[in-house]
Protein backbone atom coordinates (compact mmCIF):
# COMPACT_ATOMS: atom_id res chain seq x y z
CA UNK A 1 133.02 337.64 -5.98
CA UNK A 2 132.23 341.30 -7.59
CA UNK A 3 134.88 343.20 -8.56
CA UNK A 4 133.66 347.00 -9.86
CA UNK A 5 130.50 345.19 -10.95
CA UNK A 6 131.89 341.97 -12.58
CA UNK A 7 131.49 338.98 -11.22
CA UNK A 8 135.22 336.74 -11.04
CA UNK A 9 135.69 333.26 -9.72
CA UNK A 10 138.22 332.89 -7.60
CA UNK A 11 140.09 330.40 -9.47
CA UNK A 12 140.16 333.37 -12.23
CA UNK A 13 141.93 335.57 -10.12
CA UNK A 14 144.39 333.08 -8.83
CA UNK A 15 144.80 332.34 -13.07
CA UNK A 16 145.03 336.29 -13.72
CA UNK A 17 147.35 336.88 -10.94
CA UNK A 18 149.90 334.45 -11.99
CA UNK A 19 149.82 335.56 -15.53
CA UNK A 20 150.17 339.42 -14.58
CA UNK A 21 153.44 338.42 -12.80
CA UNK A 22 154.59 337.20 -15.99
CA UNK A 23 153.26 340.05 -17.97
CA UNK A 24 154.52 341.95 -15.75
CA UNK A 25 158.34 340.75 -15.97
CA UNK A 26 158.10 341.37 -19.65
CA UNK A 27 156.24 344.60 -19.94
CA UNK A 28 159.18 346.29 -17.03
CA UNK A 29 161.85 346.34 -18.71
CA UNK A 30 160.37 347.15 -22.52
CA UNK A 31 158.29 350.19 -21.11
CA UNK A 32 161.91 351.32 -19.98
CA UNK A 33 163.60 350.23 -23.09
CA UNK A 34 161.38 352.15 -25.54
CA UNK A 35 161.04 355.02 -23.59
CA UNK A 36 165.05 355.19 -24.11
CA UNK A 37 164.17 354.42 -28.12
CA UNK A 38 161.74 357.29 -28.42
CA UNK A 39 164.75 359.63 -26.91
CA UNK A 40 162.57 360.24 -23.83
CA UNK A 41 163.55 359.40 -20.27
CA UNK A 42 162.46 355.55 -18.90
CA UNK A 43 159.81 357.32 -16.63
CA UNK A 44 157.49 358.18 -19.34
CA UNK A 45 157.47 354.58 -20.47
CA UNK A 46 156.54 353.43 -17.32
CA UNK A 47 153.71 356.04 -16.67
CA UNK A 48 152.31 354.39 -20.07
CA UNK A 49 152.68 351.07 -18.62
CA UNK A 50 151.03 351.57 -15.72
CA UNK A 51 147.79 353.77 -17.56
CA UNK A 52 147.75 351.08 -19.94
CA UNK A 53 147.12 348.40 -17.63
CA UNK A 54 145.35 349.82 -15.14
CA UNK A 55 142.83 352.22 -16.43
CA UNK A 56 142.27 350.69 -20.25
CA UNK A 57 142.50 347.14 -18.82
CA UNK A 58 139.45 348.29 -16.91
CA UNK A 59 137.49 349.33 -19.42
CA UNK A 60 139.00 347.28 -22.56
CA UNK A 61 137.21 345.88 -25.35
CA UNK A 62 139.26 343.16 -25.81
CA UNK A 63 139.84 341.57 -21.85
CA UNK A 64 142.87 339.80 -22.41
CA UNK A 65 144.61 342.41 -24.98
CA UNK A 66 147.64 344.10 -22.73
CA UNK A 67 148.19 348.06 -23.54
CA UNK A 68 151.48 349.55 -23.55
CA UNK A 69 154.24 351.24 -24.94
CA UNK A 70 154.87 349.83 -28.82
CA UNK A 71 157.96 349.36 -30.24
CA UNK A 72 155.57 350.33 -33.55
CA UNK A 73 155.39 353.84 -32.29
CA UNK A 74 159.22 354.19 -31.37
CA UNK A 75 160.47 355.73 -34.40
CA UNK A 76 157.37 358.25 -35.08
CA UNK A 77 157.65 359.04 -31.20
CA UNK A 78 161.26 359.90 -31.48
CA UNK A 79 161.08 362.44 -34.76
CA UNK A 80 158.01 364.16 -33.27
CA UNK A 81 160.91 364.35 -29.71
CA UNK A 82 163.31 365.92 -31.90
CA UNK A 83 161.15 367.92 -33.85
CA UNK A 84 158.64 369.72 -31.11
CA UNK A 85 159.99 368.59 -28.03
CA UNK A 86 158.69 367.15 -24.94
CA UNK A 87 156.23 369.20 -23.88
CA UNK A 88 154.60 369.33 -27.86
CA UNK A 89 154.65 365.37 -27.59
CA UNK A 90 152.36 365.49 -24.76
CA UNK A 91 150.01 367.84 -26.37
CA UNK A 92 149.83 365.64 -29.23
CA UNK A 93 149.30 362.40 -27.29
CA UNK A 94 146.61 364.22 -25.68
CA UNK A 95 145.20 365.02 -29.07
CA UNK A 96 145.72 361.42 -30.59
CA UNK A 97 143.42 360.06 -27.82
CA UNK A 98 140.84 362.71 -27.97
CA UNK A 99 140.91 361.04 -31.66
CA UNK A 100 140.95 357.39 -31.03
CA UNK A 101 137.88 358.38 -28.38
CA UNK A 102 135.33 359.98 -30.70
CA UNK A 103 136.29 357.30 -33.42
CA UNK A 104 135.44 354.95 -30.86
CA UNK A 105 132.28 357.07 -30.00
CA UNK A 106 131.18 357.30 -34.22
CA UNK A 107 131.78 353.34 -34.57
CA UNK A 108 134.51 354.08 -36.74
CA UNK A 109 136.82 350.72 -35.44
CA UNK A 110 136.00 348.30 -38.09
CA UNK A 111 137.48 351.25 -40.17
CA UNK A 112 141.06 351.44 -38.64
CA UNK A 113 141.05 347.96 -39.48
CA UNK A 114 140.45 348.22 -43.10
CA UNK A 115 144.36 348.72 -44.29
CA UNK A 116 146.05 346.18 -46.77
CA UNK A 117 147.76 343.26 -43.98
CA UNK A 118 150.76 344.38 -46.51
CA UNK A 119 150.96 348.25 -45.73
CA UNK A 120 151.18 347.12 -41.75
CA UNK A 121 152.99 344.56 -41.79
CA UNK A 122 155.49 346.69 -43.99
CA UNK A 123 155.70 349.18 -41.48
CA UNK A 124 156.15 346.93 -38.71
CA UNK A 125 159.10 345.51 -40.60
CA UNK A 126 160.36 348.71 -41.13
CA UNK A 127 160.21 350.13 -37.97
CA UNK A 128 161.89 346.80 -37.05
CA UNK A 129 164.80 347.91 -38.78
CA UNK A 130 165.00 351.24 -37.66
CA UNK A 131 164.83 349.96 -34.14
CA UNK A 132 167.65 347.14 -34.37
CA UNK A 133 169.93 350.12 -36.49
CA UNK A 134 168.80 352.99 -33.63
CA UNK A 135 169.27 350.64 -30.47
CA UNK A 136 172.82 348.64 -31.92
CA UNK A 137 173.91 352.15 -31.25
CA UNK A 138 172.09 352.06 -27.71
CA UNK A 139 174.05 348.75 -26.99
CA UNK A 140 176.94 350.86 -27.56
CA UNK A 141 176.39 353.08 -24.82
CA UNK A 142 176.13 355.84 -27.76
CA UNK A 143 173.74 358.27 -29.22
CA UNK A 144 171.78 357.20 -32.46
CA UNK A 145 171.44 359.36 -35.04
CA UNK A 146 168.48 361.09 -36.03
CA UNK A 147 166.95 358.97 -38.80
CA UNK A 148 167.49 355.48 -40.44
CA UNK A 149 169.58 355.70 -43.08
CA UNK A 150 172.42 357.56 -40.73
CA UNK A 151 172.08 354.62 -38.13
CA UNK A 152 172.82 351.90 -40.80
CA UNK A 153 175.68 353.96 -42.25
CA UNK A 154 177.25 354.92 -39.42
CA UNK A 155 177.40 351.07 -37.57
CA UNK A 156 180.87 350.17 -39.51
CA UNK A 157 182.27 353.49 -37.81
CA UNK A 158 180.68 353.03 -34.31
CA UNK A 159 182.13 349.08 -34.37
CA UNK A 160 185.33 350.54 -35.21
CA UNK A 161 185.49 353.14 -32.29
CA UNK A 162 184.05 350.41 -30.50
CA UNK A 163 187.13 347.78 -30.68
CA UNK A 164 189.88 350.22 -30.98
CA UNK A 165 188.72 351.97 -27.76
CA UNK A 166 188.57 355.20 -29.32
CA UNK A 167 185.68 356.72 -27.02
CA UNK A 168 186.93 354.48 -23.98
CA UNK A 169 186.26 350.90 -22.65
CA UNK A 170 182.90 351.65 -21.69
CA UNK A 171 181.42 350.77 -25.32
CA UNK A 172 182.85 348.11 -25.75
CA UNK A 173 181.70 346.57 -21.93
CA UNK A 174 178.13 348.25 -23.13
CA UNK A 175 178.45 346.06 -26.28
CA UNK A 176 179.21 342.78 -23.90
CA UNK A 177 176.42 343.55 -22.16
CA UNK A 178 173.91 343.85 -24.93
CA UNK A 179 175.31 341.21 -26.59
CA UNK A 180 175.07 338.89 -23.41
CA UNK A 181 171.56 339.77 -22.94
CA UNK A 182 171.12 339.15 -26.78
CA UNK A 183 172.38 335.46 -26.23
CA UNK A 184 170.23 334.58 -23.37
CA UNK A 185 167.17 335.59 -24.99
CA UNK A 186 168.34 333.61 -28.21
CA UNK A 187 169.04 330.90 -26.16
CA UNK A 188 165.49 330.79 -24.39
CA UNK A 189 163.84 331.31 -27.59
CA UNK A 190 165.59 328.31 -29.00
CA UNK A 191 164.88 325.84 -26.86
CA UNK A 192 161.25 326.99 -25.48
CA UNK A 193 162.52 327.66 -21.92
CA UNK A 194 159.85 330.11 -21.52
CA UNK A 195 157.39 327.41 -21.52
CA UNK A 196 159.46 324.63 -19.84
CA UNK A 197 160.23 326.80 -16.61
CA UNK A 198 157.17 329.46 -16.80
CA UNK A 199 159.85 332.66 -16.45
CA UNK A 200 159.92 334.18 -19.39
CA UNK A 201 163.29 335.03 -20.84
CA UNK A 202 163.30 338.75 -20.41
CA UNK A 203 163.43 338.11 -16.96
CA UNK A 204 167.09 336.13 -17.07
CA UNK A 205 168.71 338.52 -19.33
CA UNK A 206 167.99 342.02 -18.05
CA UNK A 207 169.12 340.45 -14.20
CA UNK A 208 172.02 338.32 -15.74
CA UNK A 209 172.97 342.16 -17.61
CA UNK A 210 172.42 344.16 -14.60
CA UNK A 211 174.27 341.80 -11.96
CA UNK A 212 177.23 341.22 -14.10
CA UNK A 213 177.43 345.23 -14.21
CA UNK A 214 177.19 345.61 -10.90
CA UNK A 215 179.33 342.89 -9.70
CA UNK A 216 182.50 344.44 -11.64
CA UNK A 217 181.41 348.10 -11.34
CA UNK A 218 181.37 348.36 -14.89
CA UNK A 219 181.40 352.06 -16.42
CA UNK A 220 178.41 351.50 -18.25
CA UNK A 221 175.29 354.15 -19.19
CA UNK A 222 172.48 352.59 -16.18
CA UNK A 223 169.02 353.55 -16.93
CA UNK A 224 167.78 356.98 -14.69
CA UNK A 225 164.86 356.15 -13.10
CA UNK A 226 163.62 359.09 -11.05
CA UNK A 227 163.05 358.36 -7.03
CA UNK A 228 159.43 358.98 -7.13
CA UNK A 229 157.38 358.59 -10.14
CA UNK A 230 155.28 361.56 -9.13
CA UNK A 231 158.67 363.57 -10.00
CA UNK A 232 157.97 362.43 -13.73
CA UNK A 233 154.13 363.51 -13.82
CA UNK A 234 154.12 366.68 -16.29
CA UNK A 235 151.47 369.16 -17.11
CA UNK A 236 153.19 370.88 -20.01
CA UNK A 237 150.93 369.32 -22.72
CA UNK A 238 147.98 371.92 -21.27
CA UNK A 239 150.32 374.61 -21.62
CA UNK A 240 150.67 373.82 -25.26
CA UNK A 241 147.12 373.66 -26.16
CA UNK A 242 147.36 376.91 -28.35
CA UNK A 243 149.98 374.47 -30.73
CA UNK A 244 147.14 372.40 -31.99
CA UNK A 245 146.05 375.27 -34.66
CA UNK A 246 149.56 374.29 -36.27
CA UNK A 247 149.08 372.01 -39.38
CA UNK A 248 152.41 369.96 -37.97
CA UNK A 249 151.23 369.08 -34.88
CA UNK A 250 147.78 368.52 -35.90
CA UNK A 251 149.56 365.85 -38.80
CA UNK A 252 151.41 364.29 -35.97
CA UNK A 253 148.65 363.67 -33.62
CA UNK A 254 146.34 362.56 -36.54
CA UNK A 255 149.49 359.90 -37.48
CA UNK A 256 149.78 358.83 -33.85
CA UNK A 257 146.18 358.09 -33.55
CA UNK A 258 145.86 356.12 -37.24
CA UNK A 259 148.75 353.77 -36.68
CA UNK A 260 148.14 353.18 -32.89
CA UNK A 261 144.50 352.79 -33.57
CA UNK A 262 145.65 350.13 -36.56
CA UNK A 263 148.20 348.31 -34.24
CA UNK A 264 145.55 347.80 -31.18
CA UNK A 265 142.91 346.58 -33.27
CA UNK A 266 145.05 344.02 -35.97
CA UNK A 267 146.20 343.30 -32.14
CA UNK A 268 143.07 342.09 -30.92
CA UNK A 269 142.12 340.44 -33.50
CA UNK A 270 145.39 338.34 -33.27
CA UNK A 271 144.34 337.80 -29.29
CA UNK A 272 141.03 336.48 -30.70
CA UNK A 273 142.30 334.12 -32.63
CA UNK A 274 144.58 332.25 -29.69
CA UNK A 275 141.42 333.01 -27.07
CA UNK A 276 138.43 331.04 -26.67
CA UNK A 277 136.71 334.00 -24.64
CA UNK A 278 134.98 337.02 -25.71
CA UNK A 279 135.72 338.37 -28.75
CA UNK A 280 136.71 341.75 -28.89
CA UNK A 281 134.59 345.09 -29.33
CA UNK A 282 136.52 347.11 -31.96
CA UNK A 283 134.85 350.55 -30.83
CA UNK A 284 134.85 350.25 -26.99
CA UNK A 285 138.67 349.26 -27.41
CA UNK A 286 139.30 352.10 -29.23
CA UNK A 287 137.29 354.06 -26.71
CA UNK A 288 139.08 353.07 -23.94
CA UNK A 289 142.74 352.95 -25.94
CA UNK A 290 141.41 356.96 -26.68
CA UNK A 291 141.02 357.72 -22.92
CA UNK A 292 143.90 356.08 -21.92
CA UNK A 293 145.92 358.21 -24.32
CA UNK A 294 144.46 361.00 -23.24
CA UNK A 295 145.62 360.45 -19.64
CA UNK A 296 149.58 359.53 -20.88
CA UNK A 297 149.60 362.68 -22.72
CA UNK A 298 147.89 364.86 -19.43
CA UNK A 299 150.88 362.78 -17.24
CA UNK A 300 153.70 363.46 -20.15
CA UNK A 301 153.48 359.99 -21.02
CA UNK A 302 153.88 358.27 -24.04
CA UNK A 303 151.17 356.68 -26.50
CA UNK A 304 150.44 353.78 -25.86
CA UNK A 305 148.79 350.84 -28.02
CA UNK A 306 147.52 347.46 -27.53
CA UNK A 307 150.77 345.15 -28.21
CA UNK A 308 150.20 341.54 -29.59
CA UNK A 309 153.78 340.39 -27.85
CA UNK A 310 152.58 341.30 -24.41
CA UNK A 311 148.89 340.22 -25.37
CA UNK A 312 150.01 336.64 -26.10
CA UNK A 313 152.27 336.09 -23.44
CA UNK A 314 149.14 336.64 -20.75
CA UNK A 315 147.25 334.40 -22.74
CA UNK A 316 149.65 331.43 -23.02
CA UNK A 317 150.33 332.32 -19.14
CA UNK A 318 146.56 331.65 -18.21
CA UNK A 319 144.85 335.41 -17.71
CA UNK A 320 141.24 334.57 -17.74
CA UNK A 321 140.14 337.94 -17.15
CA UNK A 322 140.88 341.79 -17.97
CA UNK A 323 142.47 341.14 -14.30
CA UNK A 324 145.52 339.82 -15.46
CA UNK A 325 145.93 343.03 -17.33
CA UNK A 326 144.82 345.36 -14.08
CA UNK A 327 146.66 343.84 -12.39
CA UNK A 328 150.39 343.46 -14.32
CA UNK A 329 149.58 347.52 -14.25
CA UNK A 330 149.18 347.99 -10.36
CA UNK A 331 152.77 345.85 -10.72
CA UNK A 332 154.35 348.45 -12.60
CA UNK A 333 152.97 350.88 -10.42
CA UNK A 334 154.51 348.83 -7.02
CA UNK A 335 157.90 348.32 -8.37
CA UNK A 336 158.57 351.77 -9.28
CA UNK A 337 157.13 352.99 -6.14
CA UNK A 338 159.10 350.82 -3.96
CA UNK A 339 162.39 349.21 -5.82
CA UNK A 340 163.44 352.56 -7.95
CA UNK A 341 166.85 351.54 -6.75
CA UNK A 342 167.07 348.58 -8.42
CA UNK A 343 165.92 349.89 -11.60
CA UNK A 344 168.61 352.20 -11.52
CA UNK A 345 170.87 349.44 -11.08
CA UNK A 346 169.93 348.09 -14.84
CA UNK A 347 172.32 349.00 -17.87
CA UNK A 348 170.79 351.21 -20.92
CA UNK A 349 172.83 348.45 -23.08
CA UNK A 350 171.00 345.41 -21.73
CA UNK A 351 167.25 347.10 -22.58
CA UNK A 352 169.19 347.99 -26.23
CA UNK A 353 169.83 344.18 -26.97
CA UNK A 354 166.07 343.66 -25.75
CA UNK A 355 164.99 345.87 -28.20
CA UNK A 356 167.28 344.97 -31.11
CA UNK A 357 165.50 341.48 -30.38
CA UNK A 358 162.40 342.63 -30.28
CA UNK A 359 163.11 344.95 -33.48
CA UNK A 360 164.36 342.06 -35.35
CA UNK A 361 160.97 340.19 -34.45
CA UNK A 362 159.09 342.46 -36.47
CA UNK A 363 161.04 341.91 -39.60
CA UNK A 364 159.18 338.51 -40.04
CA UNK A 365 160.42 336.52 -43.34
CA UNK A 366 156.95 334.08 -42.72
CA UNK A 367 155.16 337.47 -43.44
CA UNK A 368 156.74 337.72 -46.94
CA UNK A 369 156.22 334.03 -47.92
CA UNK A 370 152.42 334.43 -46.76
CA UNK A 371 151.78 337.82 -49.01
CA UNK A 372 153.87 336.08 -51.85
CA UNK A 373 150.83 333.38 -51.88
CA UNK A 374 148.06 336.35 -53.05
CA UNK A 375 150.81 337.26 -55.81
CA UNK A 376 153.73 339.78 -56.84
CA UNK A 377 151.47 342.38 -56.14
CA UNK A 378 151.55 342.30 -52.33
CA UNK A 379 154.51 340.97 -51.62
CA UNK A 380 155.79 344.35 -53.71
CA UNK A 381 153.81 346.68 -51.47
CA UNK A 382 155.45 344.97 -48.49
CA UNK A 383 159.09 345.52 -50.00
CA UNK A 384 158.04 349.45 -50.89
CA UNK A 385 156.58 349.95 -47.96
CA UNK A 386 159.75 348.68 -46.28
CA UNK A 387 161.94 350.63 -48.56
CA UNK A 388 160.67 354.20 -48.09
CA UNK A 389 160.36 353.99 -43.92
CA UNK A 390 164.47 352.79 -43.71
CA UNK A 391 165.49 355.94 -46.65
CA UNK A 392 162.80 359.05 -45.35
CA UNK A 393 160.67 358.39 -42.79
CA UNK A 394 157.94 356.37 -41.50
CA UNK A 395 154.66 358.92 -42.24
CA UNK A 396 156.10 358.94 -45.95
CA UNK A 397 156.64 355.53 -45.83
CA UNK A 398 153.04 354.53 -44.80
CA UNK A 399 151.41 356.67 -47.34
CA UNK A 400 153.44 355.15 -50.31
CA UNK A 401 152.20 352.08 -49.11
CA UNK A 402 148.54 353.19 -48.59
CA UNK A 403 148.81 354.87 -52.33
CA UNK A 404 150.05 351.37 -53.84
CA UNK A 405 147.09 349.74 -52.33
CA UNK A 406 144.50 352.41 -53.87
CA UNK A 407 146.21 352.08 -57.19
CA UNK A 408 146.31 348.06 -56.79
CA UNK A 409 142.33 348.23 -55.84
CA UNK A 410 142.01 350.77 -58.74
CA UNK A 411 143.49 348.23 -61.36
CA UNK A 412 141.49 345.62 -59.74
CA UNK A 413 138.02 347.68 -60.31
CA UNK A 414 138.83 347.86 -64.07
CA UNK A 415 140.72 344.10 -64.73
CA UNK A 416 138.14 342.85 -66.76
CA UNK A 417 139.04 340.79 -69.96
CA UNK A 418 136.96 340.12 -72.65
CA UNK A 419 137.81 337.52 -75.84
CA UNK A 420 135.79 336.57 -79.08
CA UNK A 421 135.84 333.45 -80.82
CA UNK A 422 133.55 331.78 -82.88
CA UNK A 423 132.28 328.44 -81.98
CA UNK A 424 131.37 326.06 -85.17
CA UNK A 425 129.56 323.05 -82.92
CA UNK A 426 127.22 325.59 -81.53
CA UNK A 427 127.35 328.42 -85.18
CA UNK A 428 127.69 331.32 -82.53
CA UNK A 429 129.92 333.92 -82.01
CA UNK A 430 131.16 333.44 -78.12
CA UNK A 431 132.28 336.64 -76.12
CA UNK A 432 134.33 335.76 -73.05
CA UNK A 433 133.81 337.99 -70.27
CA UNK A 434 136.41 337.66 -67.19
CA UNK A 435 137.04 339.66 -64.23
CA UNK A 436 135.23 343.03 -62.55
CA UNK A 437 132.46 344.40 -64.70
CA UNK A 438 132.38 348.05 -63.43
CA UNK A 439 131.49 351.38 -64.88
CA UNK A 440 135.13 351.93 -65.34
CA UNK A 441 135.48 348.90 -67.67
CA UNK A 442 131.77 349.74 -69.43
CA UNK A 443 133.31 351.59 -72.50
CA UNK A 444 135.56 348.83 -73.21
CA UNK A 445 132.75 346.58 -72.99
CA UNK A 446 129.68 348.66 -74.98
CA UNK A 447 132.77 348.63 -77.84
CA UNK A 448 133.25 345.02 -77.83
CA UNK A 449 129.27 344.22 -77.70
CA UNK A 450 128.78 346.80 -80.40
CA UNK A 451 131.97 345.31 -83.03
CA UNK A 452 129.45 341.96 -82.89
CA UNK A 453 127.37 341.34 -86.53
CA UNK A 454 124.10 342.78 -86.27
CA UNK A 455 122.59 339.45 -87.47
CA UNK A 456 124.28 337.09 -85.72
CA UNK A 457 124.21 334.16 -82.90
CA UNK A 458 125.86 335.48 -79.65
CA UNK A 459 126.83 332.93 -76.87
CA UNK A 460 127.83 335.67 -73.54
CA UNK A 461 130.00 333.58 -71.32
CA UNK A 462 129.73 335.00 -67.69
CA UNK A 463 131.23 331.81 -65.63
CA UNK A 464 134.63 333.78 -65.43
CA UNK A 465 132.81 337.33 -64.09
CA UNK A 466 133.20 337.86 -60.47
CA UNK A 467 131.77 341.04 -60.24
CA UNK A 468 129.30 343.29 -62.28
CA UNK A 469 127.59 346.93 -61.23
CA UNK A 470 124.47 347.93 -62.01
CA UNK A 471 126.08 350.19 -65.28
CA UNK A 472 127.54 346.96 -66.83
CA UNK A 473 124.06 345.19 -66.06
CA UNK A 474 121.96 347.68 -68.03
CA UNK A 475 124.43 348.13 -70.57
CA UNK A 476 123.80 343.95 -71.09
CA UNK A 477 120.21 344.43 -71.25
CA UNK A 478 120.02 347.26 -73.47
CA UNK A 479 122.07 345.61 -76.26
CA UNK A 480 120.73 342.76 -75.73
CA UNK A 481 116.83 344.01 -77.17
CA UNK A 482 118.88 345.96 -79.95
CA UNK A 483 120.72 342.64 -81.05
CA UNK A 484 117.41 340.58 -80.69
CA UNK A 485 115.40 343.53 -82.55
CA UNK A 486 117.75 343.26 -85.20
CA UNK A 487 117.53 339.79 -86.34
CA UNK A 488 120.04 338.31 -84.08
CA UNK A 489 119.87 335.80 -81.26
CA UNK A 490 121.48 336.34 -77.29
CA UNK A 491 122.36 333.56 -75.14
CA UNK A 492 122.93 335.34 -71.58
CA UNK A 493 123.12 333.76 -67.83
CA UNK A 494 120.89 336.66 -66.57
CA UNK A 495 120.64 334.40 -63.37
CA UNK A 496 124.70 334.82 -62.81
CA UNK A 497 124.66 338.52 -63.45
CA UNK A 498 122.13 339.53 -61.16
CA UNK A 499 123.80 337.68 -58.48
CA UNK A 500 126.94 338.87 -59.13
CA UNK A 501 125.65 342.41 -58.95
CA UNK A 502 123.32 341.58 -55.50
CA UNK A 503 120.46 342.30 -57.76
CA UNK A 504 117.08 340.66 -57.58
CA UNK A 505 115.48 342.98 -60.44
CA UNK A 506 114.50 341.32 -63.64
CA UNK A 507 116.69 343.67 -65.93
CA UNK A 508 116.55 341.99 -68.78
């Protein structure tokens, strides 16, 4: 069978479809849920949803990688909301894409992907905690405040009001709610009943929430899903296009596109890993992530990125194909079109306690142990990065992070050691050299080659080097002729150091 040009066994669609059911019972509720997050209303989410699996699944670079709403955008979503408004949003999702696109065209993916594993995984864990502080307030059926520090302040308080009934009973059922919805994912976590009974557990805890609200009428916030999803289909970001000359907007767009650009493709390469198919194409991805972005923003949409959760969960359910993904899209697109009523019928507080679990996800502690293995350095970038996205923001969090990783490469560049001893067995003065030989370290090095006795036996010992340039290389060669033509003798691997620099020239 041919489907637009591909050819599909049947037995992969009848593997895809299955697995886009399951996708699809987990990507429902969080396109919803972080919609609500990013201060926007659940439509958007879902307009995302359906975009992402429907047109980038068709022309993906990586078949089994899902697209979506990220929970990794949430908090950069909701300050550009409350900064420059709906209708700005759009025009800068628009923007981000048109970004992502001619990266894609200019084969710039491998790029994205070059950013220190500690920088993104510290903003994932950030964001993590901004989510689980934003959305405890969520569970309460009230507003979250602004930025991160505020939320984490102000949860003592909002507890308080909670169990003293100060704003009413509602918060406190919203808090039952969340928390009950908490517990059953927990619990289906725990004991792998994801896997044991193929439903995965998002399934049992947003319809356990939702039935137990509307068995007892409880006066709980329920999520406003409008009755057509053509209702929700806004045109405002090409009414904005004169706000792109504006250095803000252009920064926001340009932030959009970098991290969602960095999540999709440190997502694919984590679906590669679990996949035995093809691997992915970094620039066609990005391509098709760009064009799919473009369309959220032209619909008033949110960005979208690929999203590892998502991605692995259609793997481990059997998607052969970039079917699965189509396919969990066009069931998006049927549910709101048909069943808006019993969306409506879900609480806000039971897609909170979904996304306080899925916030406290990203704070991985395996993450920390794992960078603590390549030394203090990284696991201190991680903790920085961390530290500046929970007290300012996440932009200024990111680029602290970035800047540690410059400086750390910097310091790397010029690490280079160098010892003297004397050696009586062999009547030669040794020099040690250890570390990165670059033009940065050479006048350290020229002054230790130049301190050495004109007459004298000189053992160079290059077994620690692990890099030289081509700087460091001549400067070896040149002293080495003025030592000889002074009376003195040079022992030098010349054989190491041109390999170390990639050289094959006979410098010496």
């Amino acid at each position: 069978m041919k489907l637009f040009g591909t050819s599909v066994s049947s037995d992969h669609l009848k593997h895809d479809f299955l697995a886009s059911i399951v996708v699809f019972l987990v990507a429902l509720p969080l396109c919803m849920g972080i919609a609500i997050a990013c201060g926007v209303p659940p439509a958007q989410g879902l307009i995302t949803g359906i975009v992402g699996g429907i047109i980038v699944g068709l022309f993906s670079g990586a078949p089994l990688l899902v697209s979506g709403p990220a929970a990794g955008l949430t908090v950069l979503v909701f300050d550009i909301v409350q900064r420059h408004g709906l209708a700005t949003l759009a025009l800068i999702v628009m923007a981000a894409g048109a970004i992502q696109l001619l990266a894609g065209a200019f084969k710039l993916g491998r790029w994205f992907r070059a950013v220190s594993p500690a920088v993104i995984h510290g903003m994932l864990a950030g964001i993590g905690i901004l989510l689980c502080a934003g959305q405890f307030h969520v569970m309460l059926d009230k507003t979250p405040q602004s930025s991160g520090l505020p939320n984490l302040l102000s949860m003592p308080q909002a507890i308080w009001e909670t169990f003293t009934l100060t704003g009413g009973a509602g918060s406190l059922f919203a808090l039952g709610l969340g928390v009950f919805t908490l517990a059953v994912l927990l619990i289906w976590k725990r004991f792998g009943l994801d896997k044991r009974l193929h439903v995965p557990g998002h399934l049992p805890a947003i319809a356990g929430a939702t039935i137990i609200a509307q068995s007892f009428s409880l006066p709980v916030h329920y999520v406003p899903v409008p009755d057509s999803l053509i209702d929700a289909i806004s045109f405002a970001g090409l009414s904005n296009l004169g706000q792109l000359i504006h250095a803000p907007v252009l920064l926001s767009a340009l932030s959009v596109a970098l991290i969602a650009s960095a999540e999709t493709l440190l997502s694919a390469t984590a679906v590669d890993q679990i996949q035995k198919g093809p691997r992915a194409k970094y620039d066609r991805e990005l391509m098709a992530q760009g064009f799919g972005n473009m369309l959220c923003g032209l619909f008033g949409g949110l960005p979208m990125t690929g999203v590892v959760a998502r991605s692995t969960v259609n793997v481990q359910a059997g998607a052969r194909t970039r079917w699965a993904t189509i396919m969990h899209g066009l069931l998006i697109l049927i549910a709101v079109a048909l069943i808006p009523f019993v969306l409506k019928m879900i609480p806000i507080a039971a897609l909170a306690g979904l996304l306080v679990f899925t916030g406290f996800k990203l704070v991985d502690t395996a993450v920390f142990k794992g960078l603590r293995a390549y030394g203090h350095n990284q696991a201190t970038i991680y903790l920085v990065t961390i530290g500046f996205i929970v007290s300012t923001d996440l932009l200024i969090g990111v680029f602290v992070g970035f800047t540690l990783s410059l400086i750390r490469l910097i310091l790397t560049m010029v690490d280079l050691n160098i010892e003297t001893r004397q050696d009586a067995a062999e009547g030669a003065t040794v020099i040690d050299v250890k570390g990165t030989a670059t033009f940065l370290g050479l006048p350290k090095l020229a002054e230790a080659l130049e301190s050495l006795p004109a007459v004298s036996r000189v053992i160079v010992d290059v077994s620690d080097l692990v890099f030289i340039d081509h700087a460091c290389l001549e400067l070896f060669s040149q002293w080495e002729k003025r030592h000889i033509e002074g009376g003195g003798q040079v022992y030098i691997n010349w054989e190491d150091l041109r390999r170390l620099c990639g050289s094959p020239a006979d410098v010496s």
